[in-house]
Protein backbone atom coordinates (compact mmCIF):
# COMPACT_ATOMS: atom_id res chain seq x y z
CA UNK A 1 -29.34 -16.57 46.52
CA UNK A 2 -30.73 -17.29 50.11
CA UNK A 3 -31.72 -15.85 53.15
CA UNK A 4 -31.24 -17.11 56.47
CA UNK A 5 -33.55 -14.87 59.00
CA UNK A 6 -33.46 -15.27 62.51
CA UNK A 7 -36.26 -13.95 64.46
CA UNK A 8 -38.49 -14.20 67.71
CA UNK A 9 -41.86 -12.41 67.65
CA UNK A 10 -44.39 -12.48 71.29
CA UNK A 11 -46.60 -10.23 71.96
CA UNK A 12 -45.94 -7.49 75.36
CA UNK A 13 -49.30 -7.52 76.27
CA UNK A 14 -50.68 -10.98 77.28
CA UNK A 15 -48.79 -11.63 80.24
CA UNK A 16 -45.72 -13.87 81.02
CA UNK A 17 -46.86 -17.13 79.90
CA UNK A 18 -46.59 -17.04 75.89
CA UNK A 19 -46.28 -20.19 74.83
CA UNK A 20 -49.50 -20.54 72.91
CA UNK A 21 -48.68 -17.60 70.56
CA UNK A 22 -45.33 -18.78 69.89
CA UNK A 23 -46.89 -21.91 68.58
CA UNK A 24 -49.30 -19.65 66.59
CA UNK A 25 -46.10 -18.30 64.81
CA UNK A 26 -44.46 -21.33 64.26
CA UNK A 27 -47.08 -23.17 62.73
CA UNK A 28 -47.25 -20.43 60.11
CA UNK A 29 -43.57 -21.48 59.90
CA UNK A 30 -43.83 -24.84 59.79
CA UNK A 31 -47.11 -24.43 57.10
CA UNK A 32 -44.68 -22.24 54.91
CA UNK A 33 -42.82 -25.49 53.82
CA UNK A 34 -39.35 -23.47 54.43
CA UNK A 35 -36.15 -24.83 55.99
CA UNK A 36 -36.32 -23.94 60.05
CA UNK A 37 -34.27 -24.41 63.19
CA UNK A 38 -36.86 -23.82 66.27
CA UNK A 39 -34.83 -23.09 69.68
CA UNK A 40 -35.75 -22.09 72.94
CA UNK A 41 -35.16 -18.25 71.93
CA UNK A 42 -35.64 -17.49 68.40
CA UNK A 43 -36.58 -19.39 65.39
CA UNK A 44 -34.13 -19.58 62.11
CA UNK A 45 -35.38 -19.79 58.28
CA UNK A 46 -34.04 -20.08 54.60
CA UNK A 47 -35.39 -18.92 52.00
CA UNK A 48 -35.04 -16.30 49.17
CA UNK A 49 -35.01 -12.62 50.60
CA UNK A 50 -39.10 -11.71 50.20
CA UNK A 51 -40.18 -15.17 51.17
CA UNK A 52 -38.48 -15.18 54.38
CA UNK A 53 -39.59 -11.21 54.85
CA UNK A 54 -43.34 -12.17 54.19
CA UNK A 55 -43.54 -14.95 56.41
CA UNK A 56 -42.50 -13.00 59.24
CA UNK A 57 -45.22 -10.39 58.25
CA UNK A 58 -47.65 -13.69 58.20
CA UNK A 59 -46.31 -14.09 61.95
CA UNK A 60 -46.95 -10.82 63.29
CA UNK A 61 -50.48 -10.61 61.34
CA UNK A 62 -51.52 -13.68 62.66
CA UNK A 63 -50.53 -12.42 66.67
CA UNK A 64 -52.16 -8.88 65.96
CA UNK A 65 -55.52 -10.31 65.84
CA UNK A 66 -55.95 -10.94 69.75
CA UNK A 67 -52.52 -8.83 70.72
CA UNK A 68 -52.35 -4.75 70.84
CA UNK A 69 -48.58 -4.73 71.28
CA UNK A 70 -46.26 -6.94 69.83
CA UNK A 71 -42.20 -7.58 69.64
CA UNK A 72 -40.39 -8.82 66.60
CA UNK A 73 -36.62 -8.90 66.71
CA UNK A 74 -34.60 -9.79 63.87
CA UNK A 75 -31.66 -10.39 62.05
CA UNK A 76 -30.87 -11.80 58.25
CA UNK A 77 -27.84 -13.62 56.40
CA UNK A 78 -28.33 -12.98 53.17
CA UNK A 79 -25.78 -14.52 50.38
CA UNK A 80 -25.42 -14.51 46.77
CA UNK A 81 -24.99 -18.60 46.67
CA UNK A 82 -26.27 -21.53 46.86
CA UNK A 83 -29.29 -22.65 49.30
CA UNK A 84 -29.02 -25.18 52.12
CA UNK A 85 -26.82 -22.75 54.42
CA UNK A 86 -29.04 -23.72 57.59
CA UNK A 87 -28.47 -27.23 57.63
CA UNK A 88 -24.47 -27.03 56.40
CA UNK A 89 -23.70 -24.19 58.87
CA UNK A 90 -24.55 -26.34 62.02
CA UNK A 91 -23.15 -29.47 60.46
CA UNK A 92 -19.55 -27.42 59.73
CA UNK A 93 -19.19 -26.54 63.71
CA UNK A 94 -20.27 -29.74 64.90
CA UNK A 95 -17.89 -31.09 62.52
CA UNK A 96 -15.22 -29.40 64.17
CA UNK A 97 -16.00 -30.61 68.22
C-alpha cells in the first residue's frame, strides 16, 4: 500500500517573503528519507498512509514554534499496490509527449 500526499504548509503571519520556512519544512522532508517531488507550489511524498500523515504533523510543529498562524493544504492518493507511484506517474506522461 502507498500514499502519495501532496501538500504546501507557510505560515499567514510572517509576511510575504516565506522562503526560509518553506526550507524549514522541506528539510524535515528531505531528513524523513521518503520519496519527494519539490515544486514551486506544493511538495509531493510516498509513503505508507501514517508516515506520510506524521511528517506533515513534523512540518507544521516545526513552523509553530516562531509562527501563530499557519496554512496547510492537502490532498492524498492512497492505493492498495505497490510503492514507487511518484516516480512511475511522471515517467508514464512524459512517456506519452
Amino acid at each position: 500500500m502507498s500514499a502519495i500526499l501532496d501538500f504546501s504548509i507557510f505560515p499567514l503571519d510572517k509576511g510575504v517573503s516565506l522562503s526560509a520556512y518553506v526550507a524549514r519544512a522541506l528539510r524535515i522532508v528531505k531528513e524523513s528519507g521518503l520519496p519527494y517531488v519539490f515544486s514551486p507550489m506544493s511538495t509531493s511524498v510516498e509513503g505508507e498512509w501514517d508516515e506520510v500523515l506524521a511528517l506533515v504533523t513534523r512540518c507544521k510543529e516545526e513552523l509553530a514554534k516562531d509562527c501563530d498562524r499557519i496554512n496547510v493544504s492537502m490532498r492524498v492518493d492512497w492505493r492498495n499496490g505497490p510503492s514507487g507511484r511518484l516516480s512511475a506517474k511522471i515517467k508514464s506522461v512524459e512517456q506519452k509527449l
